[in-house]
C-alpha atoms as a PDB file:
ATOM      1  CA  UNK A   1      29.022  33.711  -9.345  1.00  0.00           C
ATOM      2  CA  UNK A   2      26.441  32.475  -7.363  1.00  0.00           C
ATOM      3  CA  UNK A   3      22.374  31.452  -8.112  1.00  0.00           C
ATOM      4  CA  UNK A   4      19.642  31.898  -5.804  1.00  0.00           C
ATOM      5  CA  UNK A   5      18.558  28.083  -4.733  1.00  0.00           C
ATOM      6  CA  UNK A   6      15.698  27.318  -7.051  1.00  0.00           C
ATOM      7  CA  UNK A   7      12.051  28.019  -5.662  1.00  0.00           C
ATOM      8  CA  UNK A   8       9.387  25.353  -4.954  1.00  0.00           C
ATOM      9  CA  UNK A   9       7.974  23.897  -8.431  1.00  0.00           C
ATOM     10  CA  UNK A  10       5.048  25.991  -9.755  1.00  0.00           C
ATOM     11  CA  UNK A  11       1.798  24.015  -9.642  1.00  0.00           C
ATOM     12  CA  UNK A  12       0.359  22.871 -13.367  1.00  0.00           C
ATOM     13  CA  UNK A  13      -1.846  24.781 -14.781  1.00  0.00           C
ATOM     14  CA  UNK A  14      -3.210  22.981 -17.489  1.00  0.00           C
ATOM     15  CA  UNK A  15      -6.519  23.629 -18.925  1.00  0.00           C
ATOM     16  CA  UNK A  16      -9.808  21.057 -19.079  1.00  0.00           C
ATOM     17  CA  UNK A  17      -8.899  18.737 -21.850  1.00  0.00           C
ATOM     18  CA  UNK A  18     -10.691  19.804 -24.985  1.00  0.00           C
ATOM     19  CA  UNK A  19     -11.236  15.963 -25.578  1.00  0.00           C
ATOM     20  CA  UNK A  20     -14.117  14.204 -24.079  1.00  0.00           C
ATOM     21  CA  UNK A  21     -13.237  11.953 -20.682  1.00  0.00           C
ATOM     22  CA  UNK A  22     -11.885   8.688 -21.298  1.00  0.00           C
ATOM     23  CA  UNK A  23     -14.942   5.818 -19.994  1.00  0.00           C
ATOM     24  CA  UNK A  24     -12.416   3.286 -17.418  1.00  0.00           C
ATOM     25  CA  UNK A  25     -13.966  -0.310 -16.533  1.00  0.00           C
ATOM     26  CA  UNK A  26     -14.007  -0.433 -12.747  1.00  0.00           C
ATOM     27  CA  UNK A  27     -13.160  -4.422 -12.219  1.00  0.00           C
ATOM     28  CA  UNK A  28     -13.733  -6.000  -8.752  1.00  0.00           C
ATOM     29  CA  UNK A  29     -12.212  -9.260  -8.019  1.00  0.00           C
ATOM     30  CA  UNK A  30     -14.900 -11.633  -7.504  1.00  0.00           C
ATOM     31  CA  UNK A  31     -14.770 -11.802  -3.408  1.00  0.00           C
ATOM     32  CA  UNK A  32     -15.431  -8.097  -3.535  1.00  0.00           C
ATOM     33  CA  UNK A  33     -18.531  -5.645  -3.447  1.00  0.00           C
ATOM     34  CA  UNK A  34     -16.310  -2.728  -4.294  1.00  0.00           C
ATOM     35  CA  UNK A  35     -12.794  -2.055  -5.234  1.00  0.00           C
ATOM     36  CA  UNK A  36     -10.038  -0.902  -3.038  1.00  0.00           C
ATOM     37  CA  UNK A  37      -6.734   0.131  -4.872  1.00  0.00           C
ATOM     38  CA  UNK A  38      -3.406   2.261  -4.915  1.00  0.00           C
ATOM     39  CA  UNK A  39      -1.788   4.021  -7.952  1.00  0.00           C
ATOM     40  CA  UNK A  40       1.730   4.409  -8.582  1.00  0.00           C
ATOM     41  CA  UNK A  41       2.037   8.305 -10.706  1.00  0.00           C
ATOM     42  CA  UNK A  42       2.762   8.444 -13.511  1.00  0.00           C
ATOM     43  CA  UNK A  43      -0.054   5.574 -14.263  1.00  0.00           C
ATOM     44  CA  UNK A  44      -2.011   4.526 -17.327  1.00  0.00           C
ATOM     45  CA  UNK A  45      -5.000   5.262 -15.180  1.00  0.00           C
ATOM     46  CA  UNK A  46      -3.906   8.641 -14.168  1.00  0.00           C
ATOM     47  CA  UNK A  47      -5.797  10.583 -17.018  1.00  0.00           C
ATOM     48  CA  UNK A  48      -8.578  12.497 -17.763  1.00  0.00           C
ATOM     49  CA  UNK A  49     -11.317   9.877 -17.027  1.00  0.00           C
ATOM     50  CA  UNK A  50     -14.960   8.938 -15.727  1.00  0.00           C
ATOM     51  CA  UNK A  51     -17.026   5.792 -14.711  1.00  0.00           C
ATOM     52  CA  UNK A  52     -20.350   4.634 -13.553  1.00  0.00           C
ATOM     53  CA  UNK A  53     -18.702   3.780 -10.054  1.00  0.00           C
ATOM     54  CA  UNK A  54     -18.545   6.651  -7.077  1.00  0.00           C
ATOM     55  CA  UNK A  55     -14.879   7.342  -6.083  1.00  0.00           C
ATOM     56  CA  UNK A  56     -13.295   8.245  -2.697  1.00  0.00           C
ATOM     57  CA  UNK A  57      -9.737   9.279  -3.196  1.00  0.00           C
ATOM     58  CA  UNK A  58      -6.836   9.783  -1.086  1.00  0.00           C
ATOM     59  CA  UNK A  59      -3.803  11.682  -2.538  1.00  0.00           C
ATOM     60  CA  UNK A  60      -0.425  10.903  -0.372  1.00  0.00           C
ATOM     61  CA  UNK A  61       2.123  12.361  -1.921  1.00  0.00           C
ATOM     62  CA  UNK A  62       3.076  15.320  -4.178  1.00  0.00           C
ATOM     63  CA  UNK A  63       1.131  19.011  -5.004  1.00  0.00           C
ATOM     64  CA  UNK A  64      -0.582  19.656  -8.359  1.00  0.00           C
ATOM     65  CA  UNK A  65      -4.126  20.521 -10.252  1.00  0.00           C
ATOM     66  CA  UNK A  66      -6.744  18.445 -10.018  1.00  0.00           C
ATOM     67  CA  UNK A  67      -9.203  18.689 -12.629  1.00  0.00           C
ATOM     68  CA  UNK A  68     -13.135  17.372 -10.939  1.00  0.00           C
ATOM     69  CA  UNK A  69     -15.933  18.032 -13.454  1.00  0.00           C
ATOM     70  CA  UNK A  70     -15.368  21.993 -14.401  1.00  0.00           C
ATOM     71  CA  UNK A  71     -13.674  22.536 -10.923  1.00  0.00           C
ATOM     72  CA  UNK A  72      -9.751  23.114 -11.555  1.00  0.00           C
ATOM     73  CA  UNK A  73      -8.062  23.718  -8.627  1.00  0.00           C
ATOM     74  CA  UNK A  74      -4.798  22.493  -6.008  1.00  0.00           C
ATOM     75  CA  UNK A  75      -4.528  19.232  -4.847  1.00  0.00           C
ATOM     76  CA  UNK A  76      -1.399  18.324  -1.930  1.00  0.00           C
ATOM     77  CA  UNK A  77      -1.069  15.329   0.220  1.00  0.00           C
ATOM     78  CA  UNK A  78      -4.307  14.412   2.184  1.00  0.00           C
ATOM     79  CA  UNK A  79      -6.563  15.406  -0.309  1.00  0.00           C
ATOM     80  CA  UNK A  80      -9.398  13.512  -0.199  1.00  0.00           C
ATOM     81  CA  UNK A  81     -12.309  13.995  -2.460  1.00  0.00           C
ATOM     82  CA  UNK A  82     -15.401  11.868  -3.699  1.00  0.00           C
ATOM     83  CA  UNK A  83     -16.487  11.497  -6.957  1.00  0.00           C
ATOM     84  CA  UNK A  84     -20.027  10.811  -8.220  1.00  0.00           C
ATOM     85  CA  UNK A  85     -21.064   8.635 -11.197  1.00  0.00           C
ATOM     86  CA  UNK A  86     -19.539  10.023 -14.667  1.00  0.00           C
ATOM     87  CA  UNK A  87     -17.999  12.990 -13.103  1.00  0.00           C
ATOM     88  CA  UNK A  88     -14.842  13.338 -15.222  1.00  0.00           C
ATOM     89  CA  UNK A  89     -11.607  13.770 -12.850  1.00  0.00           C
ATOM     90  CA  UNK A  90      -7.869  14.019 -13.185  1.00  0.00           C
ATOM     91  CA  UNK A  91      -5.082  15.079 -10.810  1.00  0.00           C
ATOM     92  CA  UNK A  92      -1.897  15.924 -12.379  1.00  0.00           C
ATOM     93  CA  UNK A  93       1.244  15.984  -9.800  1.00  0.00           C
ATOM     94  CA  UNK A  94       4.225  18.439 -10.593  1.00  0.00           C
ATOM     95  CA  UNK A  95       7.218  16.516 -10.691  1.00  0.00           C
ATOM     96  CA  UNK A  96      10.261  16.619 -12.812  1.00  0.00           C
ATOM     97  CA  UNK A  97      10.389  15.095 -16.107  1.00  0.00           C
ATOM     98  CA  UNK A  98      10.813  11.096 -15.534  1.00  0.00           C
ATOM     99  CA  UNK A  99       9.951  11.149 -11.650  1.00  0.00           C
ATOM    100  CA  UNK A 100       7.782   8.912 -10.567  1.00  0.00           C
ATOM    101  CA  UNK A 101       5.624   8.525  -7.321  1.00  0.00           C
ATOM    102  CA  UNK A 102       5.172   4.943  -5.696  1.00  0.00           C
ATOM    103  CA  UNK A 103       1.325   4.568  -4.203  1.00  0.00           C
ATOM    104  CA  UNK A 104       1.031   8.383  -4.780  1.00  0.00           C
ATOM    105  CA  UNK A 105      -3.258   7.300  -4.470  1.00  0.00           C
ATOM    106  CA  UNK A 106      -5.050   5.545  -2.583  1.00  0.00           C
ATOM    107  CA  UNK A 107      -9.053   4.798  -3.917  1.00  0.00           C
ATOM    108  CA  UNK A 108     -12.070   2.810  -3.272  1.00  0.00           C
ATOM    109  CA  UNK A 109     -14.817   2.461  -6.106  1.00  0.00           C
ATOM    110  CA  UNK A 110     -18.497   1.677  -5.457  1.00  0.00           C
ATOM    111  CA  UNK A 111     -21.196   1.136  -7.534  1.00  0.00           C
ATOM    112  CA  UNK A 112     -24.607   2.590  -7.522  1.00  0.00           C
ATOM    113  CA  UNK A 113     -26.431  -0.345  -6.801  1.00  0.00           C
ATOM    114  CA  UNK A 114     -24.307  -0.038  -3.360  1.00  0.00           C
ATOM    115  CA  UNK A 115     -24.704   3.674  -3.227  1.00  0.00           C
ATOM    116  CA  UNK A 116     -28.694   2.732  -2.980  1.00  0.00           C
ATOM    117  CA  UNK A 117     -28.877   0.135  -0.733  1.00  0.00           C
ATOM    118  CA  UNK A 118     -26.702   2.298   1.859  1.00  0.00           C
ATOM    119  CA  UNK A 119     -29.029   5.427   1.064  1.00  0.00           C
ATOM    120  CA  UNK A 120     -32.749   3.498   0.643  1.00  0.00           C
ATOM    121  CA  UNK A 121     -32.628   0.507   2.603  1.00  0.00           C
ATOM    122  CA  UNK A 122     -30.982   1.412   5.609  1.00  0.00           C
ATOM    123  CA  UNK A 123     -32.809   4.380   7.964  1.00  0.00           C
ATOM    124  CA  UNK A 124     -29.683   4.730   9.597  1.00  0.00           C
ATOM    125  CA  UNK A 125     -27.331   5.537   6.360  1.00  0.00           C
ATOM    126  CA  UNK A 126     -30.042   8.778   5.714  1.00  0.00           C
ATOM    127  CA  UNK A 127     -26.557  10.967   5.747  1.00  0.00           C
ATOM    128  CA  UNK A 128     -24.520   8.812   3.869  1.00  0.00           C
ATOM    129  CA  UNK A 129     -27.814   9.362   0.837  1.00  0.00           C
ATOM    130  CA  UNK A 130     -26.925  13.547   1.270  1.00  0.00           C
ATOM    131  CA  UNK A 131     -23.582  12.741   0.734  1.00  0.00           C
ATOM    132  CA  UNK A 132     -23.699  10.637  -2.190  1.00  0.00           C
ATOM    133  CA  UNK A 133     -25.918  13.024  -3.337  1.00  0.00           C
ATOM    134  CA  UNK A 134     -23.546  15.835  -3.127  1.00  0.00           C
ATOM    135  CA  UNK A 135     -21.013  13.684  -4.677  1.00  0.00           C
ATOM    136  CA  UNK A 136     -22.289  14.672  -8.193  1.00  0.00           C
ATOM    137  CA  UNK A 137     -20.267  17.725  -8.035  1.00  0.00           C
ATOM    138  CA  UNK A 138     -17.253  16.436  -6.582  1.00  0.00           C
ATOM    139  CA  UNK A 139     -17.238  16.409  -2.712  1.00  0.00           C
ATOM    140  CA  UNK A 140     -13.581  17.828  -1.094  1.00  0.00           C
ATOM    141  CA  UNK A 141     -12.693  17.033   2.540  1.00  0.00           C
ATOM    142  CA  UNK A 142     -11.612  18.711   5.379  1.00  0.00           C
ATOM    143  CA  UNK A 143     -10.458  19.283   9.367  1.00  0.00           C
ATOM    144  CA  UNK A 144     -11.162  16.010  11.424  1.00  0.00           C
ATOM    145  CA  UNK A 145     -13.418  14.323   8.799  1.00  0.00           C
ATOM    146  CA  UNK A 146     -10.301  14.279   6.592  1.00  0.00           C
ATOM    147  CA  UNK A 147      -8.287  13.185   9.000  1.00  0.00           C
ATOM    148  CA  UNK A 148     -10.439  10.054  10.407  1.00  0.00           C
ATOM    149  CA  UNK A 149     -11.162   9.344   6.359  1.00  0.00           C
ATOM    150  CA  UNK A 150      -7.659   9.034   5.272  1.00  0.00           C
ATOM    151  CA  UNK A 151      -6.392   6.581   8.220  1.00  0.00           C
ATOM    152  CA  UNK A 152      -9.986   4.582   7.709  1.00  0.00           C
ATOM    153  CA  UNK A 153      -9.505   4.406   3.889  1.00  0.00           C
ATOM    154  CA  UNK A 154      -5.837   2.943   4.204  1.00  0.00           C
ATOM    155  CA  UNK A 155      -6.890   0.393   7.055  1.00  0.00           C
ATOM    156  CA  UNK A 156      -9.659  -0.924   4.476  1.00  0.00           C
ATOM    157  CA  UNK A 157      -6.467  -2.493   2.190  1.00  0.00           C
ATOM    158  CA  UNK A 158      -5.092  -4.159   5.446  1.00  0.00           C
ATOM    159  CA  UNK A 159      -8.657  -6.379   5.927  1.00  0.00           C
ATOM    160  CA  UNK A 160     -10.482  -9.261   3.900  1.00  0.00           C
ATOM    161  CA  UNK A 161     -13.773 -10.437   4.031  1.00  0.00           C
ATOM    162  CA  UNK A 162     -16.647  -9.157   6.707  1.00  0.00           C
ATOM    163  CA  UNK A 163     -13.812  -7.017   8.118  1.00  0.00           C
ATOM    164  CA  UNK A 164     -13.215  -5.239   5.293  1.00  0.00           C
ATOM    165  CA  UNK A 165     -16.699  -4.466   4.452  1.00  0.00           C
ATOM    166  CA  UNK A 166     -17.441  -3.203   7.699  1.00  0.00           C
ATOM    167  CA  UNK A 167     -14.609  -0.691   7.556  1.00  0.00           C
ATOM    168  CA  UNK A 168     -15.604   0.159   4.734  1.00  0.00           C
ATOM    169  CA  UNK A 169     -19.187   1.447   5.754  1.00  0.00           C
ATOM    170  CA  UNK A 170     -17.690   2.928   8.942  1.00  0.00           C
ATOM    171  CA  UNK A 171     -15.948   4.783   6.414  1.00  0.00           C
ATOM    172  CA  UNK A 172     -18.838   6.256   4.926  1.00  0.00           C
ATOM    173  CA  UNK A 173     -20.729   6.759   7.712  1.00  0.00           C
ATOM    174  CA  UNK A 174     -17.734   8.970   9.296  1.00  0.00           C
ATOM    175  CA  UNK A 175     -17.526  11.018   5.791  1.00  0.00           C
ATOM    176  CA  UNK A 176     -21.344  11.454   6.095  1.00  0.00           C
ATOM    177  CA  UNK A 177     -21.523  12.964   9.291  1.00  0.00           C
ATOM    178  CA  UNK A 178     -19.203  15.318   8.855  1.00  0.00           C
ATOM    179  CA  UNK A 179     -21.223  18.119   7.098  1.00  0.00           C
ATOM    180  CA  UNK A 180     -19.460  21.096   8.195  1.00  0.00           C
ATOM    181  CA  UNK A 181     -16.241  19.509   6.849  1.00  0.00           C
ATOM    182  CA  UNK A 182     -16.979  19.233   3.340  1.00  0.00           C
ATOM    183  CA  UNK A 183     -17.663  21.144   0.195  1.00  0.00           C
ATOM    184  CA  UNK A 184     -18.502  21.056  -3.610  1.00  0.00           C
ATOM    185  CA  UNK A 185     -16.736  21.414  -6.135  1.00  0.00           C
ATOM    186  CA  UNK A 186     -17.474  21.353  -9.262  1.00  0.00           C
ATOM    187  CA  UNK A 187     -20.699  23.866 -10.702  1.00  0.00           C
ATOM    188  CA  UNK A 188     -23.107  21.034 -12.801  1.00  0.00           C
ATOM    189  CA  UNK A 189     -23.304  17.726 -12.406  1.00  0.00           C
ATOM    190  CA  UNK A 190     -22.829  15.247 -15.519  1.00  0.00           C
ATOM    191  CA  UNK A 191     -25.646  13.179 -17.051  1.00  0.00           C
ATOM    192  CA  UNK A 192     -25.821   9.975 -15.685  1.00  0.00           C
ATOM    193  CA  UNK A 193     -26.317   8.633 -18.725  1.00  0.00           C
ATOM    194  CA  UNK A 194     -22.994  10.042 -19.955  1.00  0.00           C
ATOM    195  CA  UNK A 195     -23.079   9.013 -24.118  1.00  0.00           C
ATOM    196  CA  UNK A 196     -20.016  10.681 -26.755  1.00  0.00           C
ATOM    197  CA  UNK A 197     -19.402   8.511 -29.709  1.00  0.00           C
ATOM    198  CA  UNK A 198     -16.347   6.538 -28.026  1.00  0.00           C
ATOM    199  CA  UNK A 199     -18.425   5.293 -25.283  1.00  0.00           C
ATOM    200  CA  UNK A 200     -20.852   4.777 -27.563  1.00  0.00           C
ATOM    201  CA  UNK A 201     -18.265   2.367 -29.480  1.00  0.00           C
ATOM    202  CA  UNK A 202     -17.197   1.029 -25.885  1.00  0.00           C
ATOM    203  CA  UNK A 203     -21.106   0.090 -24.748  1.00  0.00           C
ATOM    204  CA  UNK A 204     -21.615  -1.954 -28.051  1.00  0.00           C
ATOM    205  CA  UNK A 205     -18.103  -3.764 -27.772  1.00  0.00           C
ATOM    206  CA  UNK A 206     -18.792  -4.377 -23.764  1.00  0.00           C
ATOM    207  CA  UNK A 207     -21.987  -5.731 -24.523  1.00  0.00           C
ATOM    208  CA  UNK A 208     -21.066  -8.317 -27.147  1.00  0.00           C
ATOM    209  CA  UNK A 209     -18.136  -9.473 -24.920  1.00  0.00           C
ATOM    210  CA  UNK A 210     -20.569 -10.145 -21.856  1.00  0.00           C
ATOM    211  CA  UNK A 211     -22.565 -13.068 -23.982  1.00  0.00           C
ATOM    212  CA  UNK A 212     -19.517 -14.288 -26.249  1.00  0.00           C
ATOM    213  CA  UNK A 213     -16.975 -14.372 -24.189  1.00  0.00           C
ATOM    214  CA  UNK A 214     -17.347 -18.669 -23.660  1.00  0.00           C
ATOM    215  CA  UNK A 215     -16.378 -18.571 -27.138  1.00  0.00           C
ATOM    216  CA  UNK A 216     -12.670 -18.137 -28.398  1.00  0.00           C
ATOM    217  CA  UNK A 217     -13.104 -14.334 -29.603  1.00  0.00           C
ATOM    218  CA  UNK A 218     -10.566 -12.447 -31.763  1.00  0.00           C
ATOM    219  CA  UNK A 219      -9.044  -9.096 -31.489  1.00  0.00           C
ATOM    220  CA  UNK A 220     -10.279  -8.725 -35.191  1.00  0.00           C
ATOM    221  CA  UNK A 221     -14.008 -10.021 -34.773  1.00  0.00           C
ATOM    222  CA  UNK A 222     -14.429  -7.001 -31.596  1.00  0.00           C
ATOM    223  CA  UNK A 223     -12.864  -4.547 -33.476  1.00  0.00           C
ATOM    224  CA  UNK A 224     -15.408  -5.067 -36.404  1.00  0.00           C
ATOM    225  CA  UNK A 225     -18.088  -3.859 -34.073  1.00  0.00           C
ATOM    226  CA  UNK A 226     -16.431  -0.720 -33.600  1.00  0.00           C
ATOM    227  CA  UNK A 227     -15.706  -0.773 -37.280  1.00  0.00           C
ATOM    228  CA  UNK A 228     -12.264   0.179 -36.851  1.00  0.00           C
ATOM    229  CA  UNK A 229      -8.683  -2.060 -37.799  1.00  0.00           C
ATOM    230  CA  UNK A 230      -7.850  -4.198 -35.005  1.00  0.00           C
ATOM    231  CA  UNK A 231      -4.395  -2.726 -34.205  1.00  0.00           C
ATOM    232  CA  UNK A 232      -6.387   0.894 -34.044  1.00  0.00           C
ATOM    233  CA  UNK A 233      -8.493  -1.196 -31.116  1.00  0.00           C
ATOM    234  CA  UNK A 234      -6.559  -2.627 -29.084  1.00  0.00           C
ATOM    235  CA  UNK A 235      -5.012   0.853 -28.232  1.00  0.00           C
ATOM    236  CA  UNK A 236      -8.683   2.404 -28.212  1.00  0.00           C
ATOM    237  CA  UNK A 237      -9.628  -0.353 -25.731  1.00  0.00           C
ATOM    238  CA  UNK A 238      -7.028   0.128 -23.211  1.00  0.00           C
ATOM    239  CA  UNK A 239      -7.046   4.009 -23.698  1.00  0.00           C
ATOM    240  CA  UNK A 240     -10.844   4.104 -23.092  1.00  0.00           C
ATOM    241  CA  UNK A 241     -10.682   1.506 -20.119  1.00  0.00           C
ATOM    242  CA  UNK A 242      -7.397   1.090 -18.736  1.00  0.00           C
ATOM    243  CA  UNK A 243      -7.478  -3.038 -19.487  1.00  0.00           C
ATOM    244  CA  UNK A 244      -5.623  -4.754 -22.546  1.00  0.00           C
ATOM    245  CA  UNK A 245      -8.942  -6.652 -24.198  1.00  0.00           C
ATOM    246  CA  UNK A 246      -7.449 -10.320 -23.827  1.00  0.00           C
ATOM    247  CA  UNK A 247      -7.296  -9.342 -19.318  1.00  0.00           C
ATOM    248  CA  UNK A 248     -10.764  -8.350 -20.052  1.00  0.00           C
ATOM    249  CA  UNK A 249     -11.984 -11.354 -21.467  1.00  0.00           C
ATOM    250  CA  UNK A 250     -10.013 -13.548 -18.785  1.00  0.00           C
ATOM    251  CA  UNK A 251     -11.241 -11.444 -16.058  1.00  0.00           C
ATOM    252  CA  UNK A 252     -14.925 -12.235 -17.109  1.00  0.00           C
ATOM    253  CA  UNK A 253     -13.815 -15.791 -17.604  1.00  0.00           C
ATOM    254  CA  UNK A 254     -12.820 -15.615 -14.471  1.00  0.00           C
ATOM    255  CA  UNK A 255     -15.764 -14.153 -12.712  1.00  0.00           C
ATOM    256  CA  UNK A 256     -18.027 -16.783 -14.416  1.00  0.00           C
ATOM    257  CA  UNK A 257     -15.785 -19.862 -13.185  1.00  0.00           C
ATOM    258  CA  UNK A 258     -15.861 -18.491  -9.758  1.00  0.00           C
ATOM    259  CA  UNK A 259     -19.904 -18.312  -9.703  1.00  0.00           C
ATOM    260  CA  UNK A 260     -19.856 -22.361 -10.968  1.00  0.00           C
ATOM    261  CA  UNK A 261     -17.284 -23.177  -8.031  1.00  0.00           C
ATOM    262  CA  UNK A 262     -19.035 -21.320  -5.490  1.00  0.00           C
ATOM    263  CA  UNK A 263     -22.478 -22.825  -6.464  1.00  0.00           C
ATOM    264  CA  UNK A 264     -22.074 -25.842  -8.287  1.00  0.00           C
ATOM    265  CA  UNK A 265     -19.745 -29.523  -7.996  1.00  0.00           C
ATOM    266  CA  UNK A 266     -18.931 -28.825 -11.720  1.00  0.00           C
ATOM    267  CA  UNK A 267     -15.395 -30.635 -11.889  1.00  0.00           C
ATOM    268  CA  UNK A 268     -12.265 -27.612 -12.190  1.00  0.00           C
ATOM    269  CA  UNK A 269     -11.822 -29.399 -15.660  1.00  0.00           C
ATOM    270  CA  UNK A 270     -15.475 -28.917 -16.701  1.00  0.00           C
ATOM    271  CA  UNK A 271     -15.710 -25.390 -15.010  1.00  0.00           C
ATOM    272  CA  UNK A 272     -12.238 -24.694 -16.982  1.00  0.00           C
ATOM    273  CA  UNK A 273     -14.009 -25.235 -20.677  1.00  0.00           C
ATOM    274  CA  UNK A 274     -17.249 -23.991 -20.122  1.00  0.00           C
ATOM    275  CA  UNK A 275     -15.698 -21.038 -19.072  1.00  0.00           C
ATOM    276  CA  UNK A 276     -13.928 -20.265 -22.458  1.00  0.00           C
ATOM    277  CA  UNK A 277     -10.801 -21.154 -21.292  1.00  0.00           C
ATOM    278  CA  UNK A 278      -8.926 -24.164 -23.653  1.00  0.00           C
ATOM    279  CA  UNK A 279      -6.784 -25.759 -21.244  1.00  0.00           C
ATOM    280  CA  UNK A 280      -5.934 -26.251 -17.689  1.00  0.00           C
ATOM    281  CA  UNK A 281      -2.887 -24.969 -16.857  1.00  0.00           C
ATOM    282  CA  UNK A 282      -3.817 -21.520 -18.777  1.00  0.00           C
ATOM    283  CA  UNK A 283      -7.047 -21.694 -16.887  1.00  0.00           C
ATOM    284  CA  UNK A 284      -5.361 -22.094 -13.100  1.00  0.00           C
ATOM    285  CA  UNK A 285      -2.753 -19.026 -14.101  1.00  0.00           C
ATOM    286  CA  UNK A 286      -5.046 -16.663 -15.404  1.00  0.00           C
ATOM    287  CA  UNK A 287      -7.465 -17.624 -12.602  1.00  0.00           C
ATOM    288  CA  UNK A 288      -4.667 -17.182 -10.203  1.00  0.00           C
ATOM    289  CA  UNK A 289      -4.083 -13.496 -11.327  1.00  0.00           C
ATOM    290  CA  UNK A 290      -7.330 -12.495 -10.502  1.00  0.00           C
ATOM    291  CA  UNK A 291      -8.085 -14.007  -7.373  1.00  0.00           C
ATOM    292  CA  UNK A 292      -4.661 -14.505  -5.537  1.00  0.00           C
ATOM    293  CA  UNK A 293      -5.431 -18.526  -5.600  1.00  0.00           C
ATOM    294  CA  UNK A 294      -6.150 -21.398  -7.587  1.00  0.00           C
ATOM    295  CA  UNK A 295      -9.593 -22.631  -8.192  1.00  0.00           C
ATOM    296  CA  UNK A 296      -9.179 -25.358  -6.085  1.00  0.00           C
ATOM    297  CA  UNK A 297      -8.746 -23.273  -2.730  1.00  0.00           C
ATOM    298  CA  UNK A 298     -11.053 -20.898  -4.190  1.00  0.00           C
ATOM    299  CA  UNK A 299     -14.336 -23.239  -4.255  1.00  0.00           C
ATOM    300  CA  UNK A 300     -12.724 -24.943  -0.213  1.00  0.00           C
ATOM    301  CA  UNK A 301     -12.967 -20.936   0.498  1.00  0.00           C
ATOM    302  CA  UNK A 302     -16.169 -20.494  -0.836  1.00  0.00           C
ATOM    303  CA  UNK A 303     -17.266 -23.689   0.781  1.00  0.00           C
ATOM    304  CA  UNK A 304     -16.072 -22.674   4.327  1.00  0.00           C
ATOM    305  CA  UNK A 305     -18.301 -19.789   4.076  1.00  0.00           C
ATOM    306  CA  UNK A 306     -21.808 -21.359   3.291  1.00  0.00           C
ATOM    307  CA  UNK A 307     -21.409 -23.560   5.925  1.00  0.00           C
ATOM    308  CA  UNK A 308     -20.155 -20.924   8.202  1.00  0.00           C
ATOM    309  CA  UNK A 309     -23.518 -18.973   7.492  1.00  0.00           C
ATOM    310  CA  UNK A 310     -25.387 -22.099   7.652  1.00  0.00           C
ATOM    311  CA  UNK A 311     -24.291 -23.030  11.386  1.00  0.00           C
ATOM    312  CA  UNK A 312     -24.962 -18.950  11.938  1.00  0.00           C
ATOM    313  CA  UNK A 313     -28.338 -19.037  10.457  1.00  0.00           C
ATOM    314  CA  UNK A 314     -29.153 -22.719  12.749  1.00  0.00           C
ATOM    315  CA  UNK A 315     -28.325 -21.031  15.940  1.00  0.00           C
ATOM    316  CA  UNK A 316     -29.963 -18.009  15.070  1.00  0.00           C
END
């Protein structure tokens, strides 16, 4: 006997979550004025989510439902949609049970004090403000827009430094001008002051953590501030913001030691303790999985730079 060859997958059709949106920490490194990442699927990021930060993102592989605000509808590869600030999103592929897609996103992740300074500051970014704008509801891409957005978008992870933020605002610019291929998404557009009681929790713990974390801080003594056992934390922390809460800390650590290198001759050692970290060696790794380097190269980098703009600024 003979079967008929199975038919493509059906897409998902799950409904909005019932729970509120997960709040993620958006993380730059500390070269960077705005993120630029890829996503294997499944990921722990890959949820039912929102942020502060806008979001431009590029879907290259797979079909499924993408979930933006109260908008559910098909996503396949080249989807590209933006994402205004605290506009919950998810996109949920259809593959079989233990599949898994490598890079199945590609994303970059601004902040609104960028989003302004393109929109207000610059006559010439005017479009880029109506697009931002429109981003509240969820903006979808289409025809050659699309296709000059998703080639631009992937070059940005090729480049470093001026490069990289050029590309990036040629990026916007060519998403901006493209009115006719774009459209809305979802019907209202989220508070921006987005408040349940878990990011509620998450504000008070973030905030205690930005002027302690010098200090050698427990698992235990954060949790308290949430009032909840520190094993129940730990998994509420990296649930609610995709980080374990010691890579937290260290990434603050982190960002603080690389504002004394850049503008201080603080010794590594003495930049090492004030920091919060309590040795060395601990100091160098951890500071080496943020940034790529150790701090060493990372203050001759910073270094070559200033003078760089110094010699500019002269001739000018």
């Amino acid at each position: 006997m003979t079967h008929p060859a199975p038919g493509p997958r059906p897409l998902l059709a799950e409904p909005l979550p019932a729970s509120g949106p997960a709040l993620e920490l958006i993380l730059c490194g500390p070269r960077e004025s705005f993120r630029w990442a890829t996503h294997d699927y499944p990921h722990h990021l890959a949820k039912w989510h929102c942020h502060p930060e806008y979001e431009l993102h590029l879907i290259r592989e797979s079909t499924g439902r993408m979930m933006i605000g109260d908008h559910v509808g098909a996503f396949e590869p080249g989807s590209l949609i933006l994402t205004g600030p605290n506009l919950p999103h998810n996109w949920v592929s259809a593959i079989e049970p233990g599949a898994s897609l490598r890079e199945r996103d590609v994303l970059v992740q601004f902040t609104g004090e960028i989003a302004d300074t393109l929109s207000h500051a610059f006559p010439e970014f005017a479009e880029v403000g109506a697009l931002l704008e429109e981003a509240a509801f969820g903006v979808e891409f289409t025809g050659e827009t699309a296709t000059l957005g998703r080639k631009k978008l992937c070059e940005i992870g090729t480049l470093d430094g001026p490069r990289r933020l050029l590309a990036f605002l040629d990026l916007m610019a060519t998403l901006a001008t493209g009115r006719s291929d774009r459209r809305t998404l979802s019907r209202c557009a989220p508070a921006l002051g987005l408040h349940t009681p878990a990011s509620r929790k998450l504000e008070r713990v973030i905030g205690f953590l930005a002027t302690e974390f010098r200090r050698d801080i427990t698992l235990a003594e954060a949790a308290d501030i949430c009032t909840m056992e520190a094993t129940a934390f730990s998994r509420f922390f990296k649930h609610q913001t995709g980080h374990n809460f010691s890579a937290y800390v260290n990434h603050l650590r982190v960002q603080a030691a690389c504002q004394l290198l850049a503008a201080t001759d603080k010794s590594v050692t003495e930049i090492c303790f004030e920091t919060g970290f309590n040795n060395t060696a601990n100091f160098n790794r951890r500071f080496a999985v943020v940034c790529g380097e150790t701090p060493s190269a990372y203050r001759a980098g910073a270094r070559r730079i200033q003078r760089s703009s110094f010699r500019e600024a002269e001739a000018a």
